[in-house]
Protein backbone atom coordinates (compact mmCIF):
# COMPACT_ATOMS: atom_id res chain seq x y z
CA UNK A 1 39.54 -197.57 -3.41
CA UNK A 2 37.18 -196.27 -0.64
CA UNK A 3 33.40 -198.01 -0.46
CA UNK A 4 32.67 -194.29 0.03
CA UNK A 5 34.47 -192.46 -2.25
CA UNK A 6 32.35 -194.67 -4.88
CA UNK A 7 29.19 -193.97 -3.57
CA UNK A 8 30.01 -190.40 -3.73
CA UNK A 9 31.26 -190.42 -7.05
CA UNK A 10 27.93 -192.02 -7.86
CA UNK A 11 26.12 -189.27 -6.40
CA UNK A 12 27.96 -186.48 -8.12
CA UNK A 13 27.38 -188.52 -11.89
CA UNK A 14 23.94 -188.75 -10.48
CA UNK A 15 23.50 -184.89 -9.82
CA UNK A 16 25.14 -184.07 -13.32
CA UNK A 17 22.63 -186.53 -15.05
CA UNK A 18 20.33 -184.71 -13.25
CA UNK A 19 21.48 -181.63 -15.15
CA UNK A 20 21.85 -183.10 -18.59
CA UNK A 21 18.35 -184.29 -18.13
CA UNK A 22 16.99 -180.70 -17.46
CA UNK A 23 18.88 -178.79 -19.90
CA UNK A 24 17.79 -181.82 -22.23
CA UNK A 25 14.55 -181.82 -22.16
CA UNK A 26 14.51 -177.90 -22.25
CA UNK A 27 15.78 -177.87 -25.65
CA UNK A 28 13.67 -180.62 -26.68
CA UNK A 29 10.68 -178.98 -26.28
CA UNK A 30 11.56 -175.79 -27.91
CA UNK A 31 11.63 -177.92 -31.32
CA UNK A 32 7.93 -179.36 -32.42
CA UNK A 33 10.12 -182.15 -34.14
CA UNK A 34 11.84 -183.27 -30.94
CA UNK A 35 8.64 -182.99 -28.37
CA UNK A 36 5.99 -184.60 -30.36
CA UNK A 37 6.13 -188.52 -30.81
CA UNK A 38 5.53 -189.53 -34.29
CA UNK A 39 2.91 -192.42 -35.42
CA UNK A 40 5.30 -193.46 -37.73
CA UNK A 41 7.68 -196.09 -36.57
CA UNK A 42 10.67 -194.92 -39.15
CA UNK A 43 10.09 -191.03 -38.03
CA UNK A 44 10.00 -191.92 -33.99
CA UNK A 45 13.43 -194.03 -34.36
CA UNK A 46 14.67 -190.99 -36.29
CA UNK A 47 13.34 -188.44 -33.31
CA UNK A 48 14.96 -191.17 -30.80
CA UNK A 49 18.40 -190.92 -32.06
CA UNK A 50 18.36 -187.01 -32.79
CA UNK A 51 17.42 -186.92 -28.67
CA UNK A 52 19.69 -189.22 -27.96
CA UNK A 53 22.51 -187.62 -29.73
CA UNK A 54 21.37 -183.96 -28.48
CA UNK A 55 21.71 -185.43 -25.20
CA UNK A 56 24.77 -187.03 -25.30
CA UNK A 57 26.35 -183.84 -26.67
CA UNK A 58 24.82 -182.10 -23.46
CA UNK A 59 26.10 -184.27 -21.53
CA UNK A 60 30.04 -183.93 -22.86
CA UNK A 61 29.56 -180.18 -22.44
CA UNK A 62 28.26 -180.63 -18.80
CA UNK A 63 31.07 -182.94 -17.86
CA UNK A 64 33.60 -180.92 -19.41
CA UNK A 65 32.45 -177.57 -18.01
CA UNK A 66 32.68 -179.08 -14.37
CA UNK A 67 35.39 -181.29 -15.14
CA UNK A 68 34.15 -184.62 -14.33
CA UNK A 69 36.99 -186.24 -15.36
CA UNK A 70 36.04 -190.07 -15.50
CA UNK A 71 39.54 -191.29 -14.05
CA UNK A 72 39.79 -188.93 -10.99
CA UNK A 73 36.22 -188.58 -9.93
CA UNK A 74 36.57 -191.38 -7.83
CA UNK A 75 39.35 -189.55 -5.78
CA UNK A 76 38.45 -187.12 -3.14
CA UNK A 77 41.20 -185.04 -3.62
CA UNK A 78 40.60 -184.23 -7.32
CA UNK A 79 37.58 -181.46 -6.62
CA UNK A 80 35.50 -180.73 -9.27
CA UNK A 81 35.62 -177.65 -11.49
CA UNK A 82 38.49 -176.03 -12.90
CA UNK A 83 40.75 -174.02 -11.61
CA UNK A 84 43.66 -170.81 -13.00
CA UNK A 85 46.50 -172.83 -13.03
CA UNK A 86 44.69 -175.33 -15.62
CA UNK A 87 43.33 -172.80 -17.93
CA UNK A 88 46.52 -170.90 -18.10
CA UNK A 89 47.26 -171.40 -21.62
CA UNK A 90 49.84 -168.40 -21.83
CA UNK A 91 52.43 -167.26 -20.11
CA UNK A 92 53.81 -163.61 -20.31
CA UNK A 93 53.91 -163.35 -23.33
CA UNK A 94 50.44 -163.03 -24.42
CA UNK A 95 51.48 -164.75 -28.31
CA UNK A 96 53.61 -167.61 -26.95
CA UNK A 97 51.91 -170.85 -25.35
CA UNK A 98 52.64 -171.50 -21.55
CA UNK A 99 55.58 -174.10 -21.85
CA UNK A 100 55.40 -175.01 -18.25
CA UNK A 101 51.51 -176.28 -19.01
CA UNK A 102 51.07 -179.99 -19.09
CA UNK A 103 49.27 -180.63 -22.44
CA UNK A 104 49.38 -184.25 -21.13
CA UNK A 105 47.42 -183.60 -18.13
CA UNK A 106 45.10 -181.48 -19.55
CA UNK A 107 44.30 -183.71 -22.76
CA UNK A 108 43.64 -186.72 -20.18
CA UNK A 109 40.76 -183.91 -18.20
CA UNK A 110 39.34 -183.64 -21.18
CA UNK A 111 38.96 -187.34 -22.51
CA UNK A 112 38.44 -188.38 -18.74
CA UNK A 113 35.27 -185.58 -19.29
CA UNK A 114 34.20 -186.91 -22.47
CA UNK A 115 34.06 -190.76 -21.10
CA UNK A 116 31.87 -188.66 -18.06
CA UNK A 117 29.89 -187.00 -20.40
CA UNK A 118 29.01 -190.33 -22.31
CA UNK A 119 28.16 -192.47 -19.33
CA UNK A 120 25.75 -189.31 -18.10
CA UNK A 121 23.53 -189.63 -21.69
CA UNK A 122 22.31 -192.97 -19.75
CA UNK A 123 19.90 -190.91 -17.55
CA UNK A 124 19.65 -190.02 -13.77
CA UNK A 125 17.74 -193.40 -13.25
CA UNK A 126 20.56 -196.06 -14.21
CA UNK A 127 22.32 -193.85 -11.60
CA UNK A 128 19.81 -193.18 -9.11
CA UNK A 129 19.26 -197.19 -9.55
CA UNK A 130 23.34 -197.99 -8.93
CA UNK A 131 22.68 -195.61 -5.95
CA UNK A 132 20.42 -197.89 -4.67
CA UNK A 133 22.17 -201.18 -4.60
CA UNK A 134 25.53 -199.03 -3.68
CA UNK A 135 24.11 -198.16 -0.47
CA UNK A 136 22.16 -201.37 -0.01
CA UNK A 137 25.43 -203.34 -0.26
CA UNK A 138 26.95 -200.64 1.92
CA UNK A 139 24.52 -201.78 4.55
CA UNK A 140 24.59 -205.39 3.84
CA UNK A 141 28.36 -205.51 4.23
CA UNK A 142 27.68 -203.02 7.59
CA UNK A 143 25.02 -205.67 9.22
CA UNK A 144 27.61 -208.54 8.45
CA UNK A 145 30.64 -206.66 10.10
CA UNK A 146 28.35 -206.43 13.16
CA UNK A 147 27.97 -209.99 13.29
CA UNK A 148 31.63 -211.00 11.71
CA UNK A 149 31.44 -213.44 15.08
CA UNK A 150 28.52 -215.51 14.07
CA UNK A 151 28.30 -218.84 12.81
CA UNK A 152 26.31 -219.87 9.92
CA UNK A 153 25.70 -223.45 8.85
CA UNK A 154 24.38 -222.83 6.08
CA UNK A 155 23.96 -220.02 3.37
CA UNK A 156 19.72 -220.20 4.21
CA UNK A 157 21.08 -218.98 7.83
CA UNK A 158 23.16 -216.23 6.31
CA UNK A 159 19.84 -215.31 3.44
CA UNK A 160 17.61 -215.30 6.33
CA UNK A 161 19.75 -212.78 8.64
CA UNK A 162 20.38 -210.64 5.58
CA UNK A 163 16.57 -210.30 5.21
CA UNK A 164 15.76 -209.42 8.40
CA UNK A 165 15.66 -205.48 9.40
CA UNK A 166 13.96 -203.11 11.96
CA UNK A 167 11.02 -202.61 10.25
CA UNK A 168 10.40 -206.22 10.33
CA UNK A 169 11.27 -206.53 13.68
CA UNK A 170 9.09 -203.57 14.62
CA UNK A 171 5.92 -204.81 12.95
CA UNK A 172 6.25 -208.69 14.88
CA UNK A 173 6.92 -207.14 18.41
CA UNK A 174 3.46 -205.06 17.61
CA UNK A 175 1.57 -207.51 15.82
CA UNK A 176 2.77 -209.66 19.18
CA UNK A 177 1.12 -206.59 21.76
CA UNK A 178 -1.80 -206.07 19.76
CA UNK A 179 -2.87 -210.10 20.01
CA UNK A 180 -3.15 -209.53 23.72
CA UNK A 181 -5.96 -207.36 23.44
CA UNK A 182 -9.53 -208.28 22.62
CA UNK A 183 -11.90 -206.90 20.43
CA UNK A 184 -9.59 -205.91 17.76
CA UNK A 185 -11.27 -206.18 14.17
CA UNK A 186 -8.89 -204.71 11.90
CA UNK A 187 -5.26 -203.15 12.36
CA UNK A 188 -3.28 -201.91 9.93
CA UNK A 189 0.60 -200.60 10.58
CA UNK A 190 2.42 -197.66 8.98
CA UNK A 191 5.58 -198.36 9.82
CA UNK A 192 7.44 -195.20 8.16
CA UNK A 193 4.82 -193.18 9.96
CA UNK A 194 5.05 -194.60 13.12
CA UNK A 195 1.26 -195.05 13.18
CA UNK A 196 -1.26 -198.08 14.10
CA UNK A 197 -4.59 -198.18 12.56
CA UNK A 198 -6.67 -199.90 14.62
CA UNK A 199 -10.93 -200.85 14.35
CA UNK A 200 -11.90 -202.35 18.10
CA UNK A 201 -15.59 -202.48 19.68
CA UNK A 202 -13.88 -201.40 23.23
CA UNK A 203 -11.10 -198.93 22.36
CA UNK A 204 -10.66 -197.41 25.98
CA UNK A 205 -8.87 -200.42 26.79
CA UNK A 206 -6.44 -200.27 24.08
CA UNK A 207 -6.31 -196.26 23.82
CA UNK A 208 -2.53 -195.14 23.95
CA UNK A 209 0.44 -195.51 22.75
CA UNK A 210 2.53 -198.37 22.55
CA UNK A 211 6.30 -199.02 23.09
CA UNK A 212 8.58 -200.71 21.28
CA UNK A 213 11.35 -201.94 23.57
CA UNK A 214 14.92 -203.24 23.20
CA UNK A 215 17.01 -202.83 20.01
CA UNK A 216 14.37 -200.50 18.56
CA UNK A 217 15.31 -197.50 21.29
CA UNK A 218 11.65 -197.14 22.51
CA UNK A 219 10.48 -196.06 19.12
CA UNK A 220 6.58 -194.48 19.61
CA UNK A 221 4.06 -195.93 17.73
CA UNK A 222 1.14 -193.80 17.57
CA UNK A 223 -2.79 -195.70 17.60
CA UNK A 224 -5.04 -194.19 15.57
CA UNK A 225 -8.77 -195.87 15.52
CA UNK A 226 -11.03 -196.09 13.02
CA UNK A 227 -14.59 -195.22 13.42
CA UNK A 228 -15.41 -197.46 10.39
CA UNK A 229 -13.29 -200.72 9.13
CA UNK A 230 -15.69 -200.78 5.86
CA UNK A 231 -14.74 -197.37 4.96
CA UNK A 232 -10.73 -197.66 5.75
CA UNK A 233 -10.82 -200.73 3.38
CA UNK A 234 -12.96 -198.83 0.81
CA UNK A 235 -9.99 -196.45 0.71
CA UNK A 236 -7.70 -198.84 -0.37
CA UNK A 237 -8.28 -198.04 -4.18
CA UNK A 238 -6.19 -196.86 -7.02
CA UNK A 239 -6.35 -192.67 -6.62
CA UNK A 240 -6.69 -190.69 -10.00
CA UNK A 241 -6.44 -186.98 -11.30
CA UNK A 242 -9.87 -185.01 -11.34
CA UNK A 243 -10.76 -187.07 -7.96
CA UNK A 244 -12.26 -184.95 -5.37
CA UNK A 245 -10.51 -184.54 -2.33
CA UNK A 246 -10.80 -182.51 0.88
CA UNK A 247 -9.91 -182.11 4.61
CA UNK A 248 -11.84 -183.96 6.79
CA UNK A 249 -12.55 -181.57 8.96
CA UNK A 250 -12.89 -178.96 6.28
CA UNK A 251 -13.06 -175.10 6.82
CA UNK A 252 -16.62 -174.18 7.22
CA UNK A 253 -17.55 -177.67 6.28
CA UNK A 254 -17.44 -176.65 2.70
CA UNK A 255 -14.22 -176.62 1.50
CA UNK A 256 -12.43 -178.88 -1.33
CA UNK A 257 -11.03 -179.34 -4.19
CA UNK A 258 -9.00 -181.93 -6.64
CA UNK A 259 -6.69 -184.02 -7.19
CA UNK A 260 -4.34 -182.77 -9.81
CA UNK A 261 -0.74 -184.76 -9.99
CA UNK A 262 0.52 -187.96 -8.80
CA UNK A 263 3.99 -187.10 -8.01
CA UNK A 264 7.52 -189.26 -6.50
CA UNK A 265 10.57 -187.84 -5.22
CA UNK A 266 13.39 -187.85 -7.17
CA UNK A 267 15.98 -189.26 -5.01
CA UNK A 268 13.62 -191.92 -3.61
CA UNK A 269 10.09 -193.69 -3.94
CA UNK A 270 7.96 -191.88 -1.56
CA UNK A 271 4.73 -191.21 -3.70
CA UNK A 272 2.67 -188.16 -3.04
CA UNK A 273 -0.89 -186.72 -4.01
CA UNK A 274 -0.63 -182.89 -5.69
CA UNK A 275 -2.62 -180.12 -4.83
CA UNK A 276 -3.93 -177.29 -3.90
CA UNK A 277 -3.33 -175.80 -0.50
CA UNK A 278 -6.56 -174.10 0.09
CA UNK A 279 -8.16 -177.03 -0.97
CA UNK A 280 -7.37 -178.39 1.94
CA UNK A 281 -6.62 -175.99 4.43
CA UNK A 282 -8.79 -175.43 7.40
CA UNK A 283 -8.36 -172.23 10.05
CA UNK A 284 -5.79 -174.14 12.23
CA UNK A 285 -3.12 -174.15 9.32
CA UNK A 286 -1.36 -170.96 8.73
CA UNK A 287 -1.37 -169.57 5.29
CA UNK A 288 2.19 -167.67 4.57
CA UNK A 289 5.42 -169.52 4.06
CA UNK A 290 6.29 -173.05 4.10
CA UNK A 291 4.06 -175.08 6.55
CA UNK A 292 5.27 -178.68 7.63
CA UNK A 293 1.51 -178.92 8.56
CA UNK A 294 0.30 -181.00 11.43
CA UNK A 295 -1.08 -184.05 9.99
CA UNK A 296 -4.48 -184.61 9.56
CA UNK A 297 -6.61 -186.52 7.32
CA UNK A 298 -7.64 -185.92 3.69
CA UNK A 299 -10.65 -188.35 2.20
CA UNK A 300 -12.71 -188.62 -0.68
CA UNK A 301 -15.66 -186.88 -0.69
CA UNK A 302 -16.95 -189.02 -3.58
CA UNK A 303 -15.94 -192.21 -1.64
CA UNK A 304 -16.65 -190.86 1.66
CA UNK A 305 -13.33 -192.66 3.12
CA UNK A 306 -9.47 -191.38 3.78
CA UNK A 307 -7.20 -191.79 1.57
CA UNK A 308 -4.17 -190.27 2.56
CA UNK A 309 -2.37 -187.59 5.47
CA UNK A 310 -1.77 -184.04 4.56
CA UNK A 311 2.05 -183.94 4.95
CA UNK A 312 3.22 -180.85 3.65
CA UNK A 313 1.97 -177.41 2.65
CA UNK A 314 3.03 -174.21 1.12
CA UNK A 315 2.05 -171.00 0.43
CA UNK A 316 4.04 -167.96 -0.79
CA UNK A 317 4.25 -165.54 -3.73
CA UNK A 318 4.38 -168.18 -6.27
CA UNK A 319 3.27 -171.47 -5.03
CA UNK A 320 -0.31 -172.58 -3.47
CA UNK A 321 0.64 -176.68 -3.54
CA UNK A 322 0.07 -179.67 -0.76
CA UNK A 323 1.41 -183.26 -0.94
CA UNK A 324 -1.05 -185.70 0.22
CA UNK A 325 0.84 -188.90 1.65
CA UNK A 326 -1.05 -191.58 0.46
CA UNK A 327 -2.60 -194.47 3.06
CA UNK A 328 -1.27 -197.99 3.03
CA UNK A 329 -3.10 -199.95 0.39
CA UNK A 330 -3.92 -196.76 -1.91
CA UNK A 331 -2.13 -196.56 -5.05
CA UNK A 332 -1.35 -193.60 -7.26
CA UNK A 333 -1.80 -193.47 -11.06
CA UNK A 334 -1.99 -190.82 -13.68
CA UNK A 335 -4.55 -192.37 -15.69
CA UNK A 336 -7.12 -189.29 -16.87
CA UNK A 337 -10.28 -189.69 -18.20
CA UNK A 338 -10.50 -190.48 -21.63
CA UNK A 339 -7.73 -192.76 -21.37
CA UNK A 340 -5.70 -189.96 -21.52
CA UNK A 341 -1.76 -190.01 -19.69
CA UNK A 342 0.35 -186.87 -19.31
CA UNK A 343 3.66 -188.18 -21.70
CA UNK A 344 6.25 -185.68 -19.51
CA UNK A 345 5.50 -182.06 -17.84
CA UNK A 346 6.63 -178.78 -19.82
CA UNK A 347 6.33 -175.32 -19.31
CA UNK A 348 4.57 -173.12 -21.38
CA UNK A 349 6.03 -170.11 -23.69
CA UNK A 350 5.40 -167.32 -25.74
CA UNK A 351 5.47 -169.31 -28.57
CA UNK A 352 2.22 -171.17 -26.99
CA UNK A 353 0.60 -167.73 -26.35
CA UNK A 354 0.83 -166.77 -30.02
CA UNK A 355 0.26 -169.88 -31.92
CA UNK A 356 -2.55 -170.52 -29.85
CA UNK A 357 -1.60 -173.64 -27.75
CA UNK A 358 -5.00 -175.36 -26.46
CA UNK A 359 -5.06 -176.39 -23.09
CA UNK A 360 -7.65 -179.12 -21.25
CA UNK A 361 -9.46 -179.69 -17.96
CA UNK A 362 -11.56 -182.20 -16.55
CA UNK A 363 -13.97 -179.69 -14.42
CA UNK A 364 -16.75 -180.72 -11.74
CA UNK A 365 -19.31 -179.16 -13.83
CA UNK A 366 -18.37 -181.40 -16.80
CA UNK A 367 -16.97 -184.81 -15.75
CA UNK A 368 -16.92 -186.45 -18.71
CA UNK A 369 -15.60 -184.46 -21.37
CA UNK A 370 -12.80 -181.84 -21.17
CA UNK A 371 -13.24 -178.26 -21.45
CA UNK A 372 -11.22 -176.37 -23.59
CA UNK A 373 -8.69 -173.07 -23.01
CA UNK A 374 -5.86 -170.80 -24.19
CA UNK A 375 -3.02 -169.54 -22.36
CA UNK A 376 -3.31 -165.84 -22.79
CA UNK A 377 -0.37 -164.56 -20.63
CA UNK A 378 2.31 -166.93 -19.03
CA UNK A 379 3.69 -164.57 -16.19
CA UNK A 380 0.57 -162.95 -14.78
CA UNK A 381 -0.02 -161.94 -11.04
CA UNK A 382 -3.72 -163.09 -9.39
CA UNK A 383 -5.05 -161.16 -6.52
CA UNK A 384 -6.80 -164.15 -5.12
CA UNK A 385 -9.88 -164.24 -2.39
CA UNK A 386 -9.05 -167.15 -0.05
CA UNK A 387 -11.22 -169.25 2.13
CA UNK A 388 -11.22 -166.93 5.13
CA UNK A 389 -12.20 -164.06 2.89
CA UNK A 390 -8.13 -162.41 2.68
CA UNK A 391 -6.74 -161.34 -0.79
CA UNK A 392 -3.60 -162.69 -1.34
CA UNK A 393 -1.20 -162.07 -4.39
CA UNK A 394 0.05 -165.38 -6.54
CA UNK A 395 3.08 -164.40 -9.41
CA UNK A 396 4.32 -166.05 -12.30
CA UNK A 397 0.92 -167.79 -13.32
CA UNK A 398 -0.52 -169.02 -16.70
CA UNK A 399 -3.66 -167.18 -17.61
CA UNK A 400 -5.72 -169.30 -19.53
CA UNK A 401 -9.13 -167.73 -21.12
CA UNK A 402 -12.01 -170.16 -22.27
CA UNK A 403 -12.42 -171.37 -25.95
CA UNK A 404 -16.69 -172.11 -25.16
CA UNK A 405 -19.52 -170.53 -23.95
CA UNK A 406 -19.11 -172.43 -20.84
CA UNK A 407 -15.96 -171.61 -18.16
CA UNK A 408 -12.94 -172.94 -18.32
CA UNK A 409 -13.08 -173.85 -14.27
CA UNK A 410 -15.90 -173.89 -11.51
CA UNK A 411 -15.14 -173.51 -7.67
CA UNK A 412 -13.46 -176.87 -6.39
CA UNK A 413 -11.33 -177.38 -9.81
CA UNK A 414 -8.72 -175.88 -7.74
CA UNK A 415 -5.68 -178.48 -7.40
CA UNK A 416 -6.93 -179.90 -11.59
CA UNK A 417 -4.55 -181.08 -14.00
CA UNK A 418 -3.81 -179.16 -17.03
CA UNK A 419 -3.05 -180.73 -20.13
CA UNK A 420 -2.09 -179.19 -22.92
CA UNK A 421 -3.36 -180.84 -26.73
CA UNK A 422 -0.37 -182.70 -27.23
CA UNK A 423 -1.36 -184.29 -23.45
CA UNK A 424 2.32 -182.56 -21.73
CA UNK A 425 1.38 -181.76 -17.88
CA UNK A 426 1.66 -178.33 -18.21
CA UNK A 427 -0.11 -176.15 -14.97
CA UNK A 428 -2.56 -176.92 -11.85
CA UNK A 429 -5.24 -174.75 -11.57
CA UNK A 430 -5.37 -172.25 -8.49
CA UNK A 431 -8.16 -169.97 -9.00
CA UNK A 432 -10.80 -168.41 -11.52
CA UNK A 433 -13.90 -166.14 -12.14
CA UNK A 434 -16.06 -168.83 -13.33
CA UNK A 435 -16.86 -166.89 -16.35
CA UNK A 436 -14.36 -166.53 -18.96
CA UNK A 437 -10.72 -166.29 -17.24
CA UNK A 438 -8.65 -168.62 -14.83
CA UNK A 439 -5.50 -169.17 -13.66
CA UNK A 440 -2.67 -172.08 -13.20
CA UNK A 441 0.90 -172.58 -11.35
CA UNK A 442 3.39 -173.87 -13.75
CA UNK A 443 3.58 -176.95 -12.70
CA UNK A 444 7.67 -177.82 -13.93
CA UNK A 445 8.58 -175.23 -11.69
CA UNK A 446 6.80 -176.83 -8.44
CA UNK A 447 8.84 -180.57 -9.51
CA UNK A 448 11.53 -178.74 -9.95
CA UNK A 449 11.79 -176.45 -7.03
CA UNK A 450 11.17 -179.63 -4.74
CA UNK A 451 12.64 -182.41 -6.04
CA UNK A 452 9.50 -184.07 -7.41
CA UNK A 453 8.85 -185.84 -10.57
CA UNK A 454 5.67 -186.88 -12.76
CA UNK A 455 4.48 -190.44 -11.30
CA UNK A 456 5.04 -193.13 -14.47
């Protein structure tokens, strides 16, 4: 058997747990029984194994539906899904059973689906997880092919070449140009970023770029100075919801908003700020479609420092979101206030609209309590008024009315996280009329539609 054909059998039982997960947790939450934990320990184990079993189940049908069959999935010439000849129970005659059909065969699909089905009820992580060391071995045995002709003495030799990678080699053969240079307080190296942060008292003579030579292929590192060490190390702090955030160089000078969601990819652990787009947006950006946005800085307004690089940002008829990339040293959590922590994201329903479903914010105006709301419609269209003064339309948004005198959301909310009572992520808030009515992107659909997941 192929290396390869594993790995890609992996990654197909990944995708499908993928699935089971989804269609899971869908059904979950449509039962109060299922989505709520229970205080009691004898009720939660019961809840537990009623999920557990639900998803299992799922995960049979899934498997059998695409026929994942356990025993040939590891074959590239056993596609997935079914096809006429193995569904043809009947021949002719439409009362007598096909006797050329091979009962055999198609009893081993569906036990080979069943075994599929069972190992998918783990969840996408033991796969994404077997994924990992899959293609870490992959490269392993790859670097020791390349050097089949070496000689070790001893297994320290081999540990040590194992260890060693481009990255590493990268950083020393910068660390080794930057020593040449004097005045250098404080540098700091972004290696997937190709960027060097660098404090000096006499940056002309450093200013440029620097090459990295030999194996590397002249990989550009960019240098980016710092016009204050104190404040790039005051950056290097844990970054919450309800933080305020901004563009530093914001439109008008005036412009921000919040942080609302700390968010990973699914398929790897790149970590991300969620927000708002117009929180951050300044008149060089463009506004319509889906803008891999030049980088530029976002900071604190609060802290006064960076903490992160706008790195993508999109606007269209249903989405007004930007991922913040988070600086070296700063690290995510989704910690609220309160000692509050979203349990898992959900999307909101009709049944929420008409039992009455209250929903929470942490706004500017009141930091240290949460305001209260009520979804009143969950597919509503906003005719929003933008920084630059344009009205532009936003679909498929929760409209969420106030349950106090006070609003439910000020101006620079936008980009919040919104709880609902049972503390499920549920929306991040977009707009409002400071009065009695504002309004929030489901915030399921945005992981969903790219590839993100709630930070844990």
């Amino acid at each position: 058997m192929k290396f390869e054909n594993v790995i890609n059998a992996t990654l197909v039982l990944f995708i499908l747990s993928l699935i089971t997960e989804k269609v899971s947790n869908f059904l979950k939450l449509q039962s109060a029984r299922l989505a709520i934990s229970q205080k009691s320990l004898l009720f939660e184990t019961a809840r537990t194994r009623a999920i557990q079993k639900r998803t299992t189940l799922i995960g049979i049908v899934i498997a059998i539906l695409c026929k994942a069959n356990l025993f040939n999935i590891f074959n590239p010439d056993s596609p997935l899904f079914w096809v006429r000849s193995e569904l043809l129970f009947f021949n002719k005659d439409p009362w007598g059973l096909n006797k050329d059909f091979e009962w055999i065969g198609f009893i081993g699909i569906i036990f080979g689906s069943v075994l599929t089905g069972l190992f998918l009820s783990f969840g996408s992580k033991f796969f994404h997880d077997l994924l990992d060391l899959l293609l870490e071995a992959k490269n392993l045995k790859r670097k020791l092919a390349d050097k089949a002709d070496w000689n070790f003495d001893t297994t320290a030799e081999i540990d040590n070449y194992i260890l060693t990678n481009d990255s590493a080699e990268a950083k020393a053969k910068i660390r080794e140009q930057l020593l040449r240079y004097e005045g250098i307080e404080y540098y700091r190296i972004d290696y997937p970023q190709k960027l060097i942060f660098v404090s000096a008292r006499d940056k002309e003579k450093i200013a440029g770029q620097i090459d990295i030579p030999g194996s590397l292929n002249m990989t550009t590192f960019k240098m980016v100075f710092l016009k204050d060490k104190v404040k790039e190390i005051k950056a290097l702090a844990s970054m919450k919801p309800t933080l305020q955030i901004a563009n530093a160089n914001p439109y008008k000078n005036q412009l921000n908003g919040t942080c609302g969601l700390m968010v990973q990819t699914n398929d790897s652990e790149d970590k991300f700020i969620l927000t708002c787009y117009h929180a951050v947006w300044n008149d060089t950006m463009k506004w319509s479609g889906f803008a891999q946005v030049q980088s530029c800085d976002i900071h604190s307004p609060f802290k006064g420092s960076v903490i992160g690089q706008l790195y993508i940002g999109i606007k269209n008829y249903k989405l007004d979101i930007a991922l913040i990339k988070p600086g070296n040293g700063v690290t995510l959590s989704n910690q609220m206030p309160l000692n509050k922590t979203p349990k898992a994201v959900r999307t909101l329903t009709e049944n929420d609209v008409k039992s009455g479903t209250r929903l929470l914010i942490i706004s500017r105006k009141t930091p240290t309590k949460y305001m209260y709301g009520v979804c009143a419609n969950i597919n509503c269209t906003a005719n929003i008024t933008y920084p630059d003064g344009k009205k532009r339309d936003l679909q498929k948004l929760y409209q969420i009315e106030s349950l106090q005198d006070d609003p439910f959301s000020i101006e620079g909310d936008s980009g919040s996280l919104i709880l609902d009572e049972f503390d499920y992520a549920v929306g991040i808030l977009v707009a409002g009329d400071e009065d009695t009515t504002s309004f929030a992107m489901p915030i399921e659909s945005i992981l969903s539609s790219y590839n993100l997941k709630l930070l844990i």
